[in-house]
Protein backbone atom coordinates (compact mmCIF):
# COMPACT_ATOMS: atom_id res chain seq x y z
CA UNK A 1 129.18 89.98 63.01
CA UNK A 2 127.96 86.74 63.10
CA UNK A 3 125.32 87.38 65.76
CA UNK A 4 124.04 90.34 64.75
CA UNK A 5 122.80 88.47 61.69
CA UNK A 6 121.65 85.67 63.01
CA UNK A 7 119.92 88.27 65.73
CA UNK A 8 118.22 90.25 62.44
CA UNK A 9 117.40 86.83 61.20
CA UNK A 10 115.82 85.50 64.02
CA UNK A 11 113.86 88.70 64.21
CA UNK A 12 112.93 88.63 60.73
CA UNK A 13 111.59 85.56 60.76
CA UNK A 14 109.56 85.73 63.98
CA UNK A 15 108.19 88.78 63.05
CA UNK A 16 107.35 87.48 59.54
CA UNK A 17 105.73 84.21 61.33
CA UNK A 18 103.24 86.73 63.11
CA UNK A 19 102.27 88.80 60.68
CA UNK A 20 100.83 85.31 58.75
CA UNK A 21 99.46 83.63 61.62
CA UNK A 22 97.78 86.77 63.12
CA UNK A 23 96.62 87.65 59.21
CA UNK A 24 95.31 83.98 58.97
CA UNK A 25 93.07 84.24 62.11
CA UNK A 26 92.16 87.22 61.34
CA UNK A 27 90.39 85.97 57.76
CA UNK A 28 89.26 82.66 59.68
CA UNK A 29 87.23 85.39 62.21
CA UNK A 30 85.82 87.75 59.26
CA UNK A 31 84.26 84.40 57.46
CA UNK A 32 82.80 83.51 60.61
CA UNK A 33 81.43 87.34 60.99
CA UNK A 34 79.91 87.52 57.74
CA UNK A 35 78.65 84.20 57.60
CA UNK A 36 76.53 84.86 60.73
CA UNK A 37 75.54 88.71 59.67
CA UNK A 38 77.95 90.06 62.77
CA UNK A 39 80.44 93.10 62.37
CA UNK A 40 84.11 92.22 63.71
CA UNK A 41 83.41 94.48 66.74
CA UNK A 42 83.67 91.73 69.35
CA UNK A 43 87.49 91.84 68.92
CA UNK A 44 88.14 95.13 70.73
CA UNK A 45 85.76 94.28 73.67
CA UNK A 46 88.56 91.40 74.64
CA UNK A 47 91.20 93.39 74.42
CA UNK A 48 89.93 96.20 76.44
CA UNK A 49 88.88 93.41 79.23
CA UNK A 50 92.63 92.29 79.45
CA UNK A 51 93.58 95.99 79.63
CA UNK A 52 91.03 96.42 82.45
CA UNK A 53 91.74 93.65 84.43
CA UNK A 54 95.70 94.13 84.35
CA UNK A 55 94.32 98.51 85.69
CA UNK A 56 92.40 96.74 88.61
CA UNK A 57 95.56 94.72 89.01
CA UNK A 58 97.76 97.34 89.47
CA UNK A 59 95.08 99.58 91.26
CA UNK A 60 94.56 96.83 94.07
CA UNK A 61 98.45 96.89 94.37
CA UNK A 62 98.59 100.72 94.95
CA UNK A 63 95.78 100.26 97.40
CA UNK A 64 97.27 97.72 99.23
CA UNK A 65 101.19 99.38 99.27
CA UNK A 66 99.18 102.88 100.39
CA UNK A 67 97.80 101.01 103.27
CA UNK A 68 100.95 99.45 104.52
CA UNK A 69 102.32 103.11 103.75
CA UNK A 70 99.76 104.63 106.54
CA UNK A 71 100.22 102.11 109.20
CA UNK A 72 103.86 102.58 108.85
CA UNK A 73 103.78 106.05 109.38
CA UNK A 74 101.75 105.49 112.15
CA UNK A 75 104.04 103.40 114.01
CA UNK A 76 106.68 105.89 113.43
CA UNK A 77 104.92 108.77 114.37
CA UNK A 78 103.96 106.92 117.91
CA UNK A 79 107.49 105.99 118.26
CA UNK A 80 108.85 109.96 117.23
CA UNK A 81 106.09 111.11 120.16
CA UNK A 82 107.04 108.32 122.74
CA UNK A 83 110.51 109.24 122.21
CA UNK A 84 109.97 112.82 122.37
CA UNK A 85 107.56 112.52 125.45
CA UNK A 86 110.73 111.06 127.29
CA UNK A 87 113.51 113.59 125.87
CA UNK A 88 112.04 116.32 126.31
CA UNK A 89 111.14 117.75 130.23
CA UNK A 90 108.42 119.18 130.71
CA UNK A 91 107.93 122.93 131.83
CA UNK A 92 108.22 123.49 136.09
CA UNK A 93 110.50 119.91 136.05
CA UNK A 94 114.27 119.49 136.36
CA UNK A 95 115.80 116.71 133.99
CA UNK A 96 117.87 114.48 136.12
């Protein structure tokens, strides 16, 4: 029982502790905004970037796993014909 309050308190807190530091930039941004005669639009532009470069993260990834993907089934497929090539006779031969 113990834990599970000092769990909610913990969370409490920390969550509180955003709330007024992200509020408090947040003010210190808009005075900066108004005193130069700019909207606050500059503040989804950054977080798109991050999104964007964490998508050409993960899309470079894929690329690269699809690649080793193909030259994988490559291989095997050489190694299924190879193996078939010598299991299998061939029509007017005798397997010894």
């Amino acid at each position: 029982m113990r834990f599970i309050i000092g769990l909610l308190l913990g969370l409490g807190l920390g969550f509180v502790a955003t709330v007024v530091l992200t509020s408090g930039k947040n003010r210190h941004r808009e005075a900066e905004g108004a005193e130069s005669g700019e909207e606050g639009f500059g503040e989804n532009h950054d977080t798109m970037a991050g999104l964007r470069r964490a998508m050409q993260g993960l899309q470079e990834q894929m690329q690269e796993a699809l690649k080793e993907a193909r030259e994988a089934a490559r291989e095997a497929e050489k190694e299924m014909r190879a193996r078939y090539a010598r299991d299998v006779p061939k029509p007017g031969r005798e397997r010894s």
